[in-house]
Structures are given as C-alpha cells and as structure tokens.
C-alpha atoms as a PDB file:
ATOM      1  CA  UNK A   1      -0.928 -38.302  17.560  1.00  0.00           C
ATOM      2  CA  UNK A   2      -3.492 -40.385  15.508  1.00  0.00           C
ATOM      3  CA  UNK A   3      -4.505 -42.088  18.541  1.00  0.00           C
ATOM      4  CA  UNK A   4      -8.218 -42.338  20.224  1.00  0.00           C
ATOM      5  CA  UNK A   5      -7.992 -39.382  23.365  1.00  0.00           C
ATOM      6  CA  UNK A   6      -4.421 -38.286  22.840  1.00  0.00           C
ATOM      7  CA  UNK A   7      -4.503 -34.691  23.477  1.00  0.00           C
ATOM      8  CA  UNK A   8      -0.505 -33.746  23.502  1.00  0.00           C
ATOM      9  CA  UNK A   9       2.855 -35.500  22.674  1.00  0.00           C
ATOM     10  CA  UNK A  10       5.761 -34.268  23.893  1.00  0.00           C
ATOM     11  CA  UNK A  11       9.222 -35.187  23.043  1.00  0.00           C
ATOM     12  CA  UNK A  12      11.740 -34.633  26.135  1.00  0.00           C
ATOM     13  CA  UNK A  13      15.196 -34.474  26.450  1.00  0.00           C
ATOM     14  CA  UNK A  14      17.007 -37.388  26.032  1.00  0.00           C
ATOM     15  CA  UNK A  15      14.319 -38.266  23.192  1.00  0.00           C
ATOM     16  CA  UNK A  16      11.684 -39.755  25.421  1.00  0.00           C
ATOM     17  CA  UNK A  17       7.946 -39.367  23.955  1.00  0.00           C
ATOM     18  CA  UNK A  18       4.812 -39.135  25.855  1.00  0.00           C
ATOM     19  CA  UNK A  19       1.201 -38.434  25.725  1.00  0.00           C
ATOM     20  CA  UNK A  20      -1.312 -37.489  27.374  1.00  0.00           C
ATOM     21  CA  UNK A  21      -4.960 -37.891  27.463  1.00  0.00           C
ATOM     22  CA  UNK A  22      -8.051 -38.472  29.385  1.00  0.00           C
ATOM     23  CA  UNK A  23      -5.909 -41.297  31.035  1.00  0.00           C
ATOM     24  CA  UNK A  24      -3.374 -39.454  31.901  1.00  0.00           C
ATOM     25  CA  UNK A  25       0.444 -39.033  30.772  1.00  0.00           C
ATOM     26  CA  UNK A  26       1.831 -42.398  29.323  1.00  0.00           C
ATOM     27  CA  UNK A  27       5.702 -42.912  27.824  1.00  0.00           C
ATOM     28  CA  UNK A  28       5.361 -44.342  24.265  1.00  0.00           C
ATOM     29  CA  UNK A  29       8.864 -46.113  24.019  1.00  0.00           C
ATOM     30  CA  UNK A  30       8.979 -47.526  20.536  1.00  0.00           C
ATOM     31  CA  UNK A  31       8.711 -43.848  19.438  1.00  0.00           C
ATOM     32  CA  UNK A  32      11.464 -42.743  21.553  1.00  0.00           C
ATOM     33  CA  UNK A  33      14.276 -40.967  19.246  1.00  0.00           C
ATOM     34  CA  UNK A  34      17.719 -39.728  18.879  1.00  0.00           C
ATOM     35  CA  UNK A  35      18.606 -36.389  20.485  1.00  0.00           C
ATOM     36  CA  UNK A  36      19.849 -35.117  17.314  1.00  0.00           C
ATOM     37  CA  UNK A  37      16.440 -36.490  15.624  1.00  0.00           C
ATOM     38  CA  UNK A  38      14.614 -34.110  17.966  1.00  0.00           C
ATOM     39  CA  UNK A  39      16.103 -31.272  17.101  1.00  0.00           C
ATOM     40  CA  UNK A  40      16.068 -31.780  12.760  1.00  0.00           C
ATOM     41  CA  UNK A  41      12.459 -32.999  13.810  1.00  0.00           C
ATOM     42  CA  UNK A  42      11.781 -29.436  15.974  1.00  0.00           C
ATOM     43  CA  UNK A  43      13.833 -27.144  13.337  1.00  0.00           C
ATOM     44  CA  UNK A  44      11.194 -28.666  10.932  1.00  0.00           C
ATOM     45  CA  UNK A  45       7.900 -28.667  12.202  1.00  0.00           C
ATOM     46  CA  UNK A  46       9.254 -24.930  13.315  1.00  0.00           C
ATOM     47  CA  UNK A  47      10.108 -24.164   9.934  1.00  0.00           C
ATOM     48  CA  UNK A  48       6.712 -25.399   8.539  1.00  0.00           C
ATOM     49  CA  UNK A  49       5.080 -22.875  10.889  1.00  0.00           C
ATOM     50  CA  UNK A  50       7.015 -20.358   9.093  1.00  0.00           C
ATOM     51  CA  UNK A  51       9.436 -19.419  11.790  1.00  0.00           C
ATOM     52  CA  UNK A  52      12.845 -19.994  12.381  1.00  0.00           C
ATOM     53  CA  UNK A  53      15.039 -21.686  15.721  1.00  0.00           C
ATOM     54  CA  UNK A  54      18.412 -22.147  16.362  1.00  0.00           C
ATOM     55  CA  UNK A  55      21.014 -21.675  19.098  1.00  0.00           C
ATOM     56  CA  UNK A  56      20.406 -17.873  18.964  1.00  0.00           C
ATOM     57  CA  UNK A  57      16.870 -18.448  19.048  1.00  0.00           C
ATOM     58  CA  UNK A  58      15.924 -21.271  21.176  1.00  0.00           C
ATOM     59  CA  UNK A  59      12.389 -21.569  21.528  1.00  0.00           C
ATOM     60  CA  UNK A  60       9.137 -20.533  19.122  1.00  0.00           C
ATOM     61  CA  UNK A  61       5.673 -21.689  18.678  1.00  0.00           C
ATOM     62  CA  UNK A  62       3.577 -22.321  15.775  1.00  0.00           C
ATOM     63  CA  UNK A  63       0.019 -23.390  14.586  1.00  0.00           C
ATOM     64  CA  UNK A  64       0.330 -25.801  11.865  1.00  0.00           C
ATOM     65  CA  UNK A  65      -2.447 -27.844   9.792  1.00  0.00           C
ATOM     66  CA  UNK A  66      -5.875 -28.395  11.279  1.00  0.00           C
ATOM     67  CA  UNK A  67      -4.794 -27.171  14.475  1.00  0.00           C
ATOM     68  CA  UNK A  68      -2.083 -28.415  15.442  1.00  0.00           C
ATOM     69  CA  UNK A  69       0.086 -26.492  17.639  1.00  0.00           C
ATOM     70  CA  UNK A  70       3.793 -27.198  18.260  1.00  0.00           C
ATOM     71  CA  UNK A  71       6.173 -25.282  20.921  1.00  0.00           C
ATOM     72  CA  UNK A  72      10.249 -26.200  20.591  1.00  0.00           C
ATOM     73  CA  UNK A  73      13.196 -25.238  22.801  1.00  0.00           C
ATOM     74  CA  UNK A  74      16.751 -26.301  22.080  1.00  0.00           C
ATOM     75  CA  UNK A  75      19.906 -25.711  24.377  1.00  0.00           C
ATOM     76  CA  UNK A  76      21.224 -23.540  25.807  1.00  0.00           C
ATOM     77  CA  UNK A  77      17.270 -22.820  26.918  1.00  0.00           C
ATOM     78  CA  UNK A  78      16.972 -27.071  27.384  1.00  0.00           C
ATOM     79  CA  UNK A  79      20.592 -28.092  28.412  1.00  0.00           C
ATOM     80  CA  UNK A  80      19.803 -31.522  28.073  1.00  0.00           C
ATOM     81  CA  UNK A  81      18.335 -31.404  24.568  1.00  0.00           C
ATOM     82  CA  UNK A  82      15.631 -30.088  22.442  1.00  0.00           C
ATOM     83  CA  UNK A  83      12.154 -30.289  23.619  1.00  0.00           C
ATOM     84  CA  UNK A  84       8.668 -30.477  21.621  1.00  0.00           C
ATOM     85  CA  UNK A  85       5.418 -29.661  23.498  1.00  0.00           C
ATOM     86  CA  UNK A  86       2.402 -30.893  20.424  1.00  0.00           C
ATOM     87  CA  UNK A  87      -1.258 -29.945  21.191  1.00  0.00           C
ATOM     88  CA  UNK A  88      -3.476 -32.534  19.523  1.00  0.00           C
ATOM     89  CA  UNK A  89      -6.948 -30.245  18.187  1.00  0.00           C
ATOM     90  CA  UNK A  90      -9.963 -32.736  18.753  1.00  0.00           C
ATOM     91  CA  UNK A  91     -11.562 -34.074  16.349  1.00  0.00           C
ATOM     92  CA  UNK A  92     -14.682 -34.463  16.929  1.00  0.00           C
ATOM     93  CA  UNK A  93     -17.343 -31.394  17.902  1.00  0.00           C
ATOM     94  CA  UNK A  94     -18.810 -32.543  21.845  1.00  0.00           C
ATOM     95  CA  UNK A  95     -22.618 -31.102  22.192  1.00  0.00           C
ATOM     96  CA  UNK A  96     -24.337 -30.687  25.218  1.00  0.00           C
ATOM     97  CA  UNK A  97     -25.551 -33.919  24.799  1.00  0.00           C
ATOM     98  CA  UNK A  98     -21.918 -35.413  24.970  1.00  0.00           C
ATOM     99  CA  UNK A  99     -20.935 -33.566  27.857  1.00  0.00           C
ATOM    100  CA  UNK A 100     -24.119 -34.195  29.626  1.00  0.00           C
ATOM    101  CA  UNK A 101     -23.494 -38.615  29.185  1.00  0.00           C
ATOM    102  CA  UNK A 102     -19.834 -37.986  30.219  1.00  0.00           C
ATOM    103  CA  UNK A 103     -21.068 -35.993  33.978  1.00  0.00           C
ATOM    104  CA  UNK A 104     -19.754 -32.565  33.046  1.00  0.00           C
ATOM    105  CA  UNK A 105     -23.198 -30.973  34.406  1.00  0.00           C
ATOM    106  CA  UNK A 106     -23.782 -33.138  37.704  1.00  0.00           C
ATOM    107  CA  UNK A 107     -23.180 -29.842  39.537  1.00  0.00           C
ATOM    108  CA  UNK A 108     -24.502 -27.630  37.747  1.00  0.00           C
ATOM    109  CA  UNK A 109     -27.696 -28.018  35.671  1.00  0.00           C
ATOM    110  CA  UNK A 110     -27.603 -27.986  31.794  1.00  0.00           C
ATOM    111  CA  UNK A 111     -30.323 -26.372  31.387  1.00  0.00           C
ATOM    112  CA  UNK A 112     -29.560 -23.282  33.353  1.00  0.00           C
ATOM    113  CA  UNK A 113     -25.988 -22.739  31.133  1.00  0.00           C
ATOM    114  CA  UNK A 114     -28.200 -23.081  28.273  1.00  0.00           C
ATOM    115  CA  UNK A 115     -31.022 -20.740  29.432  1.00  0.00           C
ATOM    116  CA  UNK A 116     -28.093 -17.989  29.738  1.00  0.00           C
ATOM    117  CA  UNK A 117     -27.465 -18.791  25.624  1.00  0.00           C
ATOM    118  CA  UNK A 118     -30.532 -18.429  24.877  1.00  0.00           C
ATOM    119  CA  UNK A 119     -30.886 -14.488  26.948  1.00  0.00           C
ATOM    120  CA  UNK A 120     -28.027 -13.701  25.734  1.00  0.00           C
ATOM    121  CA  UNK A 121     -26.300 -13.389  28.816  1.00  0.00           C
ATOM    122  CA  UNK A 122     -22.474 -12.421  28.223  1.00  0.00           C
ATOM    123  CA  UNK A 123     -20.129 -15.681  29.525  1.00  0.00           C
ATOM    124  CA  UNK A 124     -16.841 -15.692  31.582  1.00  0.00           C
ATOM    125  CA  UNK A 125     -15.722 -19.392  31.041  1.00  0.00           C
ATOM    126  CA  UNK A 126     -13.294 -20.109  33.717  1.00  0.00           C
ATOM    127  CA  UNK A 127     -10.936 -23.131  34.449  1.00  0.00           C
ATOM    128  CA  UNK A 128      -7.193 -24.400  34.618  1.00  0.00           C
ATOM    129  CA  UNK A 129      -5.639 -25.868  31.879  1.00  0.00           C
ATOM    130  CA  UNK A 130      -7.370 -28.826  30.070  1.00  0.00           C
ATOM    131  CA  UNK A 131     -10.424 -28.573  32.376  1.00  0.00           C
ATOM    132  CA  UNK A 132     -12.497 -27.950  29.282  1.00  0.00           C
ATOM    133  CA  UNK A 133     -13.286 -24.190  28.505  1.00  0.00           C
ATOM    134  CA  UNK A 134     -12.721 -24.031  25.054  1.00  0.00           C
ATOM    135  CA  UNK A 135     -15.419 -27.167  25.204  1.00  0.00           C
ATOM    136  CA  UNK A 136     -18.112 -26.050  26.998  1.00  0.00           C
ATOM    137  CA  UNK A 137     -17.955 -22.257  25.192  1.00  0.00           C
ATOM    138  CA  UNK A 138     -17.989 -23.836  21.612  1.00  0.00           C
ATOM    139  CA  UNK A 139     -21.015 -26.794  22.738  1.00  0.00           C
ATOM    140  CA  UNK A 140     -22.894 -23.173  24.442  1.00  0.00           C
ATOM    141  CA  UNK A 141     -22.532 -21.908  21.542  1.00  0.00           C
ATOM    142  CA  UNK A 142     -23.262 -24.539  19.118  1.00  0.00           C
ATOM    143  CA  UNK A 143     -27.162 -23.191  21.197  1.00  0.00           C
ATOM    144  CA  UNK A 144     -27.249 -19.640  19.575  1.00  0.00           C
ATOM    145  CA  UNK A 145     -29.978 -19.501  16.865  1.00  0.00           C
ATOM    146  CA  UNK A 146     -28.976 -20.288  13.485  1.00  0.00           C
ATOM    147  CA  UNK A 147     -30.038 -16.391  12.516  1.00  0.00           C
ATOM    148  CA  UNK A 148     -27.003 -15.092  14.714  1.00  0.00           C
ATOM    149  CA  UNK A 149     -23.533 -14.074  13.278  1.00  0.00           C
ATOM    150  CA  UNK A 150     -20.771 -15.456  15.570  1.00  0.00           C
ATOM    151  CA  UNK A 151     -17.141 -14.108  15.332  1.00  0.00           C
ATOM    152  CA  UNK A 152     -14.430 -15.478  17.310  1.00  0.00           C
ATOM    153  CA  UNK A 153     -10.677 -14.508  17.408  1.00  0.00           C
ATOM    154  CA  UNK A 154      -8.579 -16.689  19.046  1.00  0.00           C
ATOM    155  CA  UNK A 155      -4.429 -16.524  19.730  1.00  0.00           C
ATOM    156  CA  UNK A 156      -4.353 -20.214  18.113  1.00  0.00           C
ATOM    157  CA  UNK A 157      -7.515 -21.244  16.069  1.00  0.00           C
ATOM    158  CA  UNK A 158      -9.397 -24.068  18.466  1.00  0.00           C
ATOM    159  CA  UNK A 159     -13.074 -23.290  18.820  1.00  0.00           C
ATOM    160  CA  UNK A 160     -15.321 -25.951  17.046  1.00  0.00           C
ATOM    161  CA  UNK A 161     -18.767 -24.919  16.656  1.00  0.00           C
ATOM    162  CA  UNK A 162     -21.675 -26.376  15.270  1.00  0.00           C
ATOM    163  CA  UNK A 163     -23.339 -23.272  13.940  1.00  0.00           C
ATOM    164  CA  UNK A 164     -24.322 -22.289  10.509  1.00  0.00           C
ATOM    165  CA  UNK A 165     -22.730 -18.666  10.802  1.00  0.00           C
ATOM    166  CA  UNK A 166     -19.376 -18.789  12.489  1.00  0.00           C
ATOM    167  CA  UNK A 167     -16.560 -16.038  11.285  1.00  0.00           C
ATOM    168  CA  UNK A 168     -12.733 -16.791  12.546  1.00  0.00           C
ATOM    169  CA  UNK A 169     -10.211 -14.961  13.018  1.00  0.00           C
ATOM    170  CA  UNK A 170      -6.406 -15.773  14.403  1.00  0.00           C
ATOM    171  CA  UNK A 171      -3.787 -14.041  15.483  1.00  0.00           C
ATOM    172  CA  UNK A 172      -0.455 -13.771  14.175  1.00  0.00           C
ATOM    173  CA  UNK A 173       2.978 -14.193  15.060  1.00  0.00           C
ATOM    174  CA  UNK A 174       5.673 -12.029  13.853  1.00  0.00           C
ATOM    175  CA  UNK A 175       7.569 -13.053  11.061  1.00  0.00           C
ATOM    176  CA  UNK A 176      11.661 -13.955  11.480  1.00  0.00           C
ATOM    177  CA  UNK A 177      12.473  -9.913  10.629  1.00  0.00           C
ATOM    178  CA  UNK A 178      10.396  -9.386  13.971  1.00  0.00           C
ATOM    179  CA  UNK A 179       7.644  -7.849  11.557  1.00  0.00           C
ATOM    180  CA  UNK A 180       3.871  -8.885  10.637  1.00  0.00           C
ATOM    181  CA  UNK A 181       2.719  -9.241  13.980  1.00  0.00           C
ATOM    182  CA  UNK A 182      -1.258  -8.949  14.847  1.00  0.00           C
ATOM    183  CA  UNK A 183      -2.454  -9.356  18.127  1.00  0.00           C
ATOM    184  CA  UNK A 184      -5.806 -10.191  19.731  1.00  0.00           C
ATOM    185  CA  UNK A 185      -6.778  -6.587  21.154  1.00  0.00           C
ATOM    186  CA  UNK A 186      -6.178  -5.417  17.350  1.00  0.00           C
ATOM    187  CA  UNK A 187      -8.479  -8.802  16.435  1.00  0.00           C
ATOM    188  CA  UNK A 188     -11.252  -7.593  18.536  1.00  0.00           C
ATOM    189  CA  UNK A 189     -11.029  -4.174  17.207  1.00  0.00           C
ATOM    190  CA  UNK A 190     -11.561  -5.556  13.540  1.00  0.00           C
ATOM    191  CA  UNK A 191     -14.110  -8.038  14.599  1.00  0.00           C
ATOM    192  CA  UNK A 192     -16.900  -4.832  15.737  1.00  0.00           C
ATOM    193  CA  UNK A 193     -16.891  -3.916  11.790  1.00  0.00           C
ATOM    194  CA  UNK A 194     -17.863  -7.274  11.408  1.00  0.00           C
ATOM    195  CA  UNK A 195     -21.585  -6.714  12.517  1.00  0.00           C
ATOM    196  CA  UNK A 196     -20.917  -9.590  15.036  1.00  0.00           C
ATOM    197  CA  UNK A 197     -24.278 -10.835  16.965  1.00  0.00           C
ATOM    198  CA  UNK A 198     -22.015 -12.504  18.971  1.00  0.00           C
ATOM    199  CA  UNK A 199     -18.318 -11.347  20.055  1.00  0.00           C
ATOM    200  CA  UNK A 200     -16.215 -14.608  20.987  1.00  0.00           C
ATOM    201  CA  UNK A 201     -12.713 -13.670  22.234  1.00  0.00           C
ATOM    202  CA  UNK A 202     -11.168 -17.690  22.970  1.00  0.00           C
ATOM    203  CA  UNK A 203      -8.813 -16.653  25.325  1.00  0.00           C
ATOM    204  CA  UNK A 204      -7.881 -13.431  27.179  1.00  0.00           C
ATOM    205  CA  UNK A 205      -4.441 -13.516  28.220  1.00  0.00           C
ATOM    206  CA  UNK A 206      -3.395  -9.427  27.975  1.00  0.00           C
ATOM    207  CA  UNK A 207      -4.260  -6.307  26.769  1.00  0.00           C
ATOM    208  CA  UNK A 208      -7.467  -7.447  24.647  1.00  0.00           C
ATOM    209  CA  UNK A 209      -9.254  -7.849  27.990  1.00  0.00           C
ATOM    210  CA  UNK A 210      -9.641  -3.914  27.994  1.00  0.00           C
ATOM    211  CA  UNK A 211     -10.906  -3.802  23.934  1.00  0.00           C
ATOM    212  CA  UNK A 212     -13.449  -6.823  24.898  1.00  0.00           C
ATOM    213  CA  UNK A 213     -14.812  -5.066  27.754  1.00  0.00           C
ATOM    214  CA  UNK A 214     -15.409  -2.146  25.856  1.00  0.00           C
ATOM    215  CA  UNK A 215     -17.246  -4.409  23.363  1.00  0.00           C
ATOM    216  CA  UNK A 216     -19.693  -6.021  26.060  1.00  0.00           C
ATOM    217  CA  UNK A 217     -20.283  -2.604  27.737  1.00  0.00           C
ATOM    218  CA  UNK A 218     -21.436  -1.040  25.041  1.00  0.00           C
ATOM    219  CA  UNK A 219     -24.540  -3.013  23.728  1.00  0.00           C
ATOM    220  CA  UNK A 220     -22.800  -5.923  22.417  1.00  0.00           C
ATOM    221  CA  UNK A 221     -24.770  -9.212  24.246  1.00  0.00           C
ATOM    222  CA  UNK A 222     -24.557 -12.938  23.804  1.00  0.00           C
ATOM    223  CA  UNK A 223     -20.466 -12.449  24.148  1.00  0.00           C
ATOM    224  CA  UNK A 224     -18.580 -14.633  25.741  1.00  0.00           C
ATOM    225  CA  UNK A 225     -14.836 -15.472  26.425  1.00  0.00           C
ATOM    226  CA  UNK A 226     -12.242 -17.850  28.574  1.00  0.00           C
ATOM    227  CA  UNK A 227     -10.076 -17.129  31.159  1.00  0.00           C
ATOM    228  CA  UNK A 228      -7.089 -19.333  33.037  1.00  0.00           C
ATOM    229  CA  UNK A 229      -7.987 -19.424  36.516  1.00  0.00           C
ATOM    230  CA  UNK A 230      -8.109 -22.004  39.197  1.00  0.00           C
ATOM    231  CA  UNK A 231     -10.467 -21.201  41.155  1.00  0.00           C
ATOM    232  CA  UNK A 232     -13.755 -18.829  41.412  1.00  0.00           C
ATOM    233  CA  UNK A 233     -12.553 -17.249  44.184  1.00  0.00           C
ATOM    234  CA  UNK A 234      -9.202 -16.885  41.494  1.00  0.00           C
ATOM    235  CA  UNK A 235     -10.837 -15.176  39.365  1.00  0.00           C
ATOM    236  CA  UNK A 236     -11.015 -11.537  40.167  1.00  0.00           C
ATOM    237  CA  UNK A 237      -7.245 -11.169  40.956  1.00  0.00           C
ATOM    238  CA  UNK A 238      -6.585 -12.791  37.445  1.00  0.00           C
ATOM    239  CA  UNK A 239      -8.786  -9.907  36.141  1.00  0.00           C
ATOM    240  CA  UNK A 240      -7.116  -7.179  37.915  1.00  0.00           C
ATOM    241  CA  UNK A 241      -3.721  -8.631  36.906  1.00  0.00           C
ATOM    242  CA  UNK A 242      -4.858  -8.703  32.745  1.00  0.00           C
ATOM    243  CA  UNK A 243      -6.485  -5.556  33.374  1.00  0.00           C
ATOM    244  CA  UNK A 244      -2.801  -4.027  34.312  1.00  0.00           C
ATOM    245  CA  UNK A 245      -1.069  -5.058  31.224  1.00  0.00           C
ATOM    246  CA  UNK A 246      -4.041  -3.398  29.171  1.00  0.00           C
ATOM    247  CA  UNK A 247      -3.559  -0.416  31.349  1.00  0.00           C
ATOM    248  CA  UNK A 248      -6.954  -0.517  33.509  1.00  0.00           C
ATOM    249  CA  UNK A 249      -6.175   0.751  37.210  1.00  0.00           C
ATOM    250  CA  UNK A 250      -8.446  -2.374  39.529  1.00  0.00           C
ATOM    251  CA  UNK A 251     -11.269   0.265  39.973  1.00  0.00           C
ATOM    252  CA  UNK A 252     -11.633   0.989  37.022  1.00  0.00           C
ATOM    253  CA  UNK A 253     -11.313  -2.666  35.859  1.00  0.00           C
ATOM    254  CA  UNK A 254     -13.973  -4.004  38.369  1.00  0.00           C
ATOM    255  CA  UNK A 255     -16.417  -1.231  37.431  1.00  0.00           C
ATOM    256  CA  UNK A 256     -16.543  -2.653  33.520  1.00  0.00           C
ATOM    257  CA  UNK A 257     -16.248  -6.063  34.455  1.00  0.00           C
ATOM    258  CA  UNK A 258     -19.199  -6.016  36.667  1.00  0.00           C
ATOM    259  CA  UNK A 259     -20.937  -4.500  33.525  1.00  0.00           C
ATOM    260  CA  UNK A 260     -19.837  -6.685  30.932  1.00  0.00           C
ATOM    261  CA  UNK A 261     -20.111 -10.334  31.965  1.00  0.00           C
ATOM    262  CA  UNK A 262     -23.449 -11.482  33.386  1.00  0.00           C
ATOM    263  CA  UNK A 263     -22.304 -14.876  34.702  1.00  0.00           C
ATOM    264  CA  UNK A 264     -19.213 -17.024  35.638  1.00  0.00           C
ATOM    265  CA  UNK A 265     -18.750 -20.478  34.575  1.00  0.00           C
ATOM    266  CA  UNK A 266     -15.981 -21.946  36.230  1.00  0.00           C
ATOM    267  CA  UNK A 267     -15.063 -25.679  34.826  1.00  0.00           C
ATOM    268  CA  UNK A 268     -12.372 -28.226  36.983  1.00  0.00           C
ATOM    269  CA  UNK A 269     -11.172 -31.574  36.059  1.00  0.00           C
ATOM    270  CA  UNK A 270     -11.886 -33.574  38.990  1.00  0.00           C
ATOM    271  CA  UNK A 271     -10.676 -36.934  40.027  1.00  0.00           C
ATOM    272  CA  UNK A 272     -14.430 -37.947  38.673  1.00  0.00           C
ATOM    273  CA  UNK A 273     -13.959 -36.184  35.415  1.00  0.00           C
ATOM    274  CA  UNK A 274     -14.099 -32.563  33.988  1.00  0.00           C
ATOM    275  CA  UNK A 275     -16.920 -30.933  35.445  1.00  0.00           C
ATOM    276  CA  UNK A 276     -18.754 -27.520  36.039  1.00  0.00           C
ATOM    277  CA  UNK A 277     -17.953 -27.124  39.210  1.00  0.00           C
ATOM    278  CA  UNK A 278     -19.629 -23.358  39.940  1.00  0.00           C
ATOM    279  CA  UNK A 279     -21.466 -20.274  38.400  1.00  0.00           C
ATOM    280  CA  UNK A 280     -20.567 -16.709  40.028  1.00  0.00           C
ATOM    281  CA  UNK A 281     -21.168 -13.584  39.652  1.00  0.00           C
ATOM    282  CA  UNK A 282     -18.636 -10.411  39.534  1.00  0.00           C
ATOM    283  CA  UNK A 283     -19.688  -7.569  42.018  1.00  0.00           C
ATOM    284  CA  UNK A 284     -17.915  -4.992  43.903  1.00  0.00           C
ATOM    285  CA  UNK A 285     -16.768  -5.473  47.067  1.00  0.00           C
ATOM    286  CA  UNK A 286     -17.055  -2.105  50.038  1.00  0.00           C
ATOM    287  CA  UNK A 287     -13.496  -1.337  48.426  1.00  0.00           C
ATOM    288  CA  UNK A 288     -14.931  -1.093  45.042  1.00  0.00           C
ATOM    289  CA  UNK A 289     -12.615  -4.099  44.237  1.00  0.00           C
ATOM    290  CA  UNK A 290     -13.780  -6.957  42.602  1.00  0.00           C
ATOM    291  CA  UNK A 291     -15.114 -10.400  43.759  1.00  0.00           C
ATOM    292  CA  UNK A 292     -16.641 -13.380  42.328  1.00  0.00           C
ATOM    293  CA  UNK A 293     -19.298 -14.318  43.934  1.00  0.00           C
ATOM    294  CA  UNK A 294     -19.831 -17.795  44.313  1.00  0.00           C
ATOM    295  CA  UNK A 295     -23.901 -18.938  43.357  1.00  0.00           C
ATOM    296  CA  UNK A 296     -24.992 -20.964  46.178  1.00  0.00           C
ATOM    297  CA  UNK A 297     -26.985 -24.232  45.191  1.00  0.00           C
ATOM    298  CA  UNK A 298     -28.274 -27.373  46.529  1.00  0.00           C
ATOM    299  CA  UNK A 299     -26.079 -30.351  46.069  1.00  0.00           C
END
C-alpha cells in the first residue's frame, strides 16, 4: 500500500495479492497469504471499521484511517475464499498545474474549466471509474477564492482540496443493530444550514440527486458534483435512472437538471492517459427528455 502510484490492493481467493496503479494491475507474490490469513486479516480490518462479518454476514465495507477504504466478502458469497478490495486515498493534492504537465487538458483547454470556477458555473463531473473525477473537481476547486465557504459531503471522505475554507461531511453506515445510519440526501439537507458558498456533493449515486438539484435550482451557484458514467452521450440515462430511485418521473428530472448544472465535464482514461475528453451541455430534447449535448471544438 506504501508504494509510489498504488491506488488498490486486493487480496483474492486463494490468497493472491495485487495492485493496481497508473501501470496497471500487477500480482505482488511475496505478499501472497494463507486463505485462513485472509479471512482473520478481513474480520479485522472489518472490525476496525466498526462493523461486523461472518458467515451470516458475508460482505461489508468500511472507511478506515486517512482514507482508506476496505470492502470484504467471505464464503458462501466468495466460494473460493475471502476477498479484500483496499482503495489506496492519494497522497498528495494534484493542481491544475499537475494535471496540465501530465496531458489531462490536451482536449480540452484549462483555461476554459477554470473560467467556469471562477463564474460560478454549477459542474457535472463525469467519468468511469478511476478516470479522475474526484481529481479534477477537488484541483477546480482548489480555484474558488479564498473568501468562499466550501462544503462537501461525500459517501466515503476523498476530496482533497487546497482551499482555506473547506467543511466535510461523511456519511454513515449503520451500525451492527442495523441502526445509526445517515445518508447523503440527509447530508445535503444539513449542509444548506451551513451557509455553504459552494455545495459539493462527491458522488451522486441515489436519492440525494433530487435534494442536490433542489439546492442548485434554487440560487445556490458555484456547486458542483460527480457522476459514474461512460460516456457523454451516457449521461442523461444515468440521470433519469438516479432520478427514479429519488422518486423524480424523467420529465420532471430533465426539467431541473437542465436548470441546475451549467456544464458537463466528462473525464476518460485513455490509452494516452486520463484525460478530459468533452464538455456538454444538458437540454431537452422535442420529447422533453434529456440529452447531453456534446460541445463541438476544434481538435
């Protein structure tokens, strides 16, 4: 884990271990283990997250120190032994300036992501996973002025951002009684007595979608959020679909979507590196369904 670029070990069944990085996935042998190591070592780290597996249990996931974010399964779930998924937080806080030397704005112009910062132009951060959301939105953001009050709620705390005035908050996983639970739409709800300048939700994966859209709608500018998708084109059904779980019929979803964010910002990893690959904007299509419009440019 203490290695340059590692970004996730996992531990398979059988006891192999391997990373992965910007290189790619490599098998560390010398730190294969025993199955039955696996699973004391996944009933631990588990247990330091302050939940509980076991056979009637078989899988949980937990944030533990600085970050670090560890996801177990045992058998029956994994019939060939326990598994442990470990997501390596990074280190180090990438600016613009980093991401510019590495290529990640070849396509798309630095200068026009951070002209959007500095209108306060509400940002949809788009991508698969690893292609480098949670990146980009924390270097954007890094660009707010130092005056601004930034609160971001996150499911698992990963935003680093080199601001003066940054508020977090993380959600919570119920306890082993099934109780103490708090979720990101109740997050968001807390965050507006905040007096946030800037409303950062890190991921939107269900029902907060509908409380953050509220949020942007209703004078709140400068917000900004990430989304899994993999493609532009990708990301207006993946908007409809969240919008379902948090109850939003797709007209009504497109009509405060098109409100709320101002641009797109969808991210790739390519075989050149992780990129910006395309701004877009949301609109409504003769359906009143939404689209993402892809932003034509010169290449």
């Amino acid at each position: 884990m203490a290695a340059e670029g590692v970004t996730d070990v996992f531990v398979n069944a059988g006891g192999e271990v391997w990373t992965t990085g910007d290189s790619g996935a490599a098998r560390v042998r010398a730190a294969d283990l025993d199955p039955a190591e696996v699973r004391r070592l996944a009933t631990t780290l588990i247990g330091l997250g302050g939940r509980h597996v076991d056979d009637s249990s078989p899988f949980a996931d937990v944030r533990l120190a600085d970050g670090i974010r560890v996801h177990a399964v045992l058998p029956p779930v994994s019939p060939g032994g326990a598994l442990l998924s470990i997501r390596v937080p990074a280190t180090a806080r990438l600016g613009l300036d980093d991401l510019e030397r590495g290529g990640f704005f070849d396509i798309v112009p630095r200068a026009e992501l951070a002209d959007h910062v500095r209108r306060r132009s509400n940002l949809l951060i788009t991508g698969a996973t690893g292609s480098g959301k949670t990146t980009l939105l924390g270097a954007l953001l890094a660009q707010a002025p130092p005056t601004d009050r930034l609160v971001t709620i996150e499911d698992v705390a990963e935003l680093r951002i080199a601001h003066s005035h940054v508020v977090s908050l993380e959600a919570r996983q119920a306890n082993v009684e099934g109780a103490g639970r708090i979720d990101l739409a109740q997050l968001v709800r807390e965050a507006l007595r905040m007096r946030p300048d800037r409303l950062i939700v890190g991921e939107c994966r269900g029902a907060e979608l509908r409380e953050m859209l509220s949020a942007l709608t209703t004078g709140h500018d400068g917000g900004a959020g990430t989304l899994h998708a993999s493609g532009v084109e990708a990301v207006a059904a993946r908007l409809e679909s969240l919008g379902a779980l948090a109850g939003l019929d797709p007209e009504a979803l497109a009509r405060q979507a098109v409100e709320a964010f101002d641009v797109v910002v969808h991210v790739a990893a390519t075989a050149e590196g992780r990129r910006v690959e395309a701004t877009a904007t949301l609109e409504l299509d003769g359906r009143g369904r939404l689209v993402a419009r892809r932003e034509r440019r010169d290449r």
